[in-house]
N, C-alpha and C. Protein backbone atom coordinates (compact mmCIF):
# COMPACT_ATOMS: atom_id res chain seq x y z
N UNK A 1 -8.51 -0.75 77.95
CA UNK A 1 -7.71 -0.19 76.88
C UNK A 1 -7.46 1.29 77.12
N UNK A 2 -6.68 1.70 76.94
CA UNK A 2 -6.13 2.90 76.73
C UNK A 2 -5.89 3.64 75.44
N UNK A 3 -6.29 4.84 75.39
CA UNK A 3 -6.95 5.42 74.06
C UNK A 3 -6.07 7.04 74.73
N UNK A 4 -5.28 6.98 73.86
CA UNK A 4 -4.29 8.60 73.80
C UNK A 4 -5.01 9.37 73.09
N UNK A 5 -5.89 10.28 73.65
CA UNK A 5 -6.35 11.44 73.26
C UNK A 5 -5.53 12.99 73.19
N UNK A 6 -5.29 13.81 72.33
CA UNK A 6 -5.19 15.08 71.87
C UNK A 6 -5.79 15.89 71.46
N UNK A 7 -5.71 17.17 72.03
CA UNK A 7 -6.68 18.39 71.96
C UNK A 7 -5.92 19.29 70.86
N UNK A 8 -4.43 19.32 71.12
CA UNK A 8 -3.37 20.34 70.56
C UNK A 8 -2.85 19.51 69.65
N UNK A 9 -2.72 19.53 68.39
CA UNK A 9 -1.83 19.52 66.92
C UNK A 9 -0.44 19.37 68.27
N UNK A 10 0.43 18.37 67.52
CA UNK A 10 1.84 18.99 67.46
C UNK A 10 2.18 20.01 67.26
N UNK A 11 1.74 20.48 66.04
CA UNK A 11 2.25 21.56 65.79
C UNK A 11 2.42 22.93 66.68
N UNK A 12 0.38 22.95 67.06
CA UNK A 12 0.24 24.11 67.71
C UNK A 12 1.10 24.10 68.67
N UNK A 13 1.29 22.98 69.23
CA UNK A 13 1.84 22.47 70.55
C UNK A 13 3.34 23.33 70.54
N UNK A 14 4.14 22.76 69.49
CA UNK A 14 5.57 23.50 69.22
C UNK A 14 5.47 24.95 69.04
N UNK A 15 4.60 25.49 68.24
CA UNK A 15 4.56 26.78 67.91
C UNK A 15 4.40 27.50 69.58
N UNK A 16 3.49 26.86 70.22
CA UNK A 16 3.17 28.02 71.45
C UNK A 16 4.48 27.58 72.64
N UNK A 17 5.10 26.43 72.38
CA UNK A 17 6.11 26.68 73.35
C UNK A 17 7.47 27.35 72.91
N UNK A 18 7.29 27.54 71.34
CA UNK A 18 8.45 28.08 71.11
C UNK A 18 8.10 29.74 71.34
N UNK A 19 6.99 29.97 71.72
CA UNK A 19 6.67 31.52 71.90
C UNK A 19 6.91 31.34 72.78
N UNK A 20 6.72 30.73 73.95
CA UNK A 20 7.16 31.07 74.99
C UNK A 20 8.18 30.64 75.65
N UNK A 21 8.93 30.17 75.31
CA UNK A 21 10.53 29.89 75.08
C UNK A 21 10.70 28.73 75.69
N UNK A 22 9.82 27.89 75.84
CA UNK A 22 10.00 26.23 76.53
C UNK A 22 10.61 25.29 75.29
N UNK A 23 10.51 25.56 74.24
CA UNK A 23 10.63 24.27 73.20
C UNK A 23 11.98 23.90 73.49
N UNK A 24 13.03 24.70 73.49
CA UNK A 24 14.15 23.73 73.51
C UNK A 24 13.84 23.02 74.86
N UNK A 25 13.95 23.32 75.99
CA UNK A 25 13.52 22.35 76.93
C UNK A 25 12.67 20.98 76.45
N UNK A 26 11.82 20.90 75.72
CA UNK A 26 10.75 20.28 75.50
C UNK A 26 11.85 18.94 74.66
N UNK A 27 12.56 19.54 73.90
CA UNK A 27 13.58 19.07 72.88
C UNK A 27 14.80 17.77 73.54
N UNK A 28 15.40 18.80 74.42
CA UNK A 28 16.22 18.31 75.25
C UNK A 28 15.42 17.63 76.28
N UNK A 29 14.35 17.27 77.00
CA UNK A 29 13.85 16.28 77.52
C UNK A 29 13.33 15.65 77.06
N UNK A 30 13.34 15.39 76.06
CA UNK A 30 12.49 14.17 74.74
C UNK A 30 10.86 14.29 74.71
N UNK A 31 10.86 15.14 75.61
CA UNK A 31 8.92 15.18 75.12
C UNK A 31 8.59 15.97 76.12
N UNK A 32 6.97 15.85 76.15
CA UNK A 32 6.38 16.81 76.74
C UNK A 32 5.93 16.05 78.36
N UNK A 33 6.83 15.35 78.55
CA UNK A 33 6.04 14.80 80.00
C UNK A 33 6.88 15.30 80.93
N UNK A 34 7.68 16.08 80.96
CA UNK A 34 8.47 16.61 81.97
C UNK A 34 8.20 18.45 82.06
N UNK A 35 7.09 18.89 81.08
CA UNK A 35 6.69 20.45 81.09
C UNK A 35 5.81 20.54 82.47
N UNK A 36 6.15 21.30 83.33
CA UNK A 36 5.33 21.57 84.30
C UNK A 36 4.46 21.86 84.19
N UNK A 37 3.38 21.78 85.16
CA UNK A 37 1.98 22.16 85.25
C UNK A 37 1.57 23.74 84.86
N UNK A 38 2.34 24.81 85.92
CA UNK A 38 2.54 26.31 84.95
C UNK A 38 2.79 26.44 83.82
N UNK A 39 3.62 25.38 82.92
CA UNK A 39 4.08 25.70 82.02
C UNK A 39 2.76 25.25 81.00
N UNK A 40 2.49 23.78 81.58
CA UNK A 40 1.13 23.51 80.20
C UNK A 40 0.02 24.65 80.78
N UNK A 41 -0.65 25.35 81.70
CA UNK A 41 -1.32 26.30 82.07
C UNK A 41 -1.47 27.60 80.62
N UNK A 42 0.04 27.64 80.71
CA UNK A 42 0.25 28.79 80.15
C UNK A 42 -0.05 28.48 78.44
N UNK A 43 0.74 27.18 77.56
CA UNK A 43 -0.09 26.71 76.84
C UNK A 43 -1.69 26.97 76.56
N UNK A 44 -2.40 26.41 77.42
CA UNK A 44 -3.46 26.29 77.12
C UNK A 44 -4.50 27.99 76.95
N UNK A 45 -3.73 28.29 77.81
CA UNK A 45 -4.41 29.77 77.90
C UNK A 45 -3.76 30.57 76.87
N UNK A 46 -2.81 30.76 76.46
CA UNK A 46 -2.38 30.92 74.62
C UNK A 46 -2.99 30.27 73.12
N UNK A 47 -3.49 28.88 73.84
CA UNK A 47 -4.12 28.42 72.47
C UNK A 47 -5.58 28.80 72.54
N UNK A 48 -6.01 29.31 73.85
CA UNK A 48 -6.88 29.96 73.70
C UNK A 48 -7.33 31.25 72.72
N UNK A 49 -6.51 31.98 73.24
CA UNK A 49 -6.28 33.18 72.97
C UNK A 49 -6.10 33.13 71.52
N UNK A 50 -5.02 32.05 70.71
CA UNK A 50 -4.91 31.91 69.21
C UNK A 50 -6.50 31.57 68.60
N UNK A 51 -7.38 30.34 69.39
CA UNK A 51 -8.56 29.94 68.81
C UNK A 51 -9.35 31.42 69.06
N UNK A 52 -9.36 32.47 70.12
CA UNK A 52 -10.65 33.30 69.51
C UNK A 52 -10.37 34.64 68.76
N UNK A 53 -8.93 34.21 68.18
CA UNK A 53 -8.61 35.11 67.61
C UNK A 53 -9.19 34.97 66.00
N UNK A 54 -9.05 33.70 65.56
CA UNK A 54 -9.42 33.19 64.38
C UNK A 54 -11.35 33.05 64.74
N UNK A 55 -12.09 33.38 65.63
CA UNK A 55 -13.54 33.28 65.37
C UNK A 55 -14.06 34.83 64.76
């Protein structure tokens, strides 16, 4: 079985690519399976940065 796990909200997900200006891309390719590897990189190291901002 296969079990779809998520770390990132949608939401956060939209919010940090619209900071960094990927969302319409994201939009116009119907999802997130076509964001490059730099690009989720950069994600993740922003939602970082949002989570230790809020500790």
């Amino acid at each position: 079985m296969s079990r779809k796990s998520t770390i990132m909200s949608e939401n956060l997900k939209e919010e940090i690519a619209k900071e960094l200006g990927v969302f319409d891309q994201v939009k116009q390719d119907g999802g997130w399976e076509n964001v490059s590897s730099k690009t989720c990189g950069s994600m993740v190291k922003k939602a970082i940065e949002i989570a230790n901002r809020k500790v």
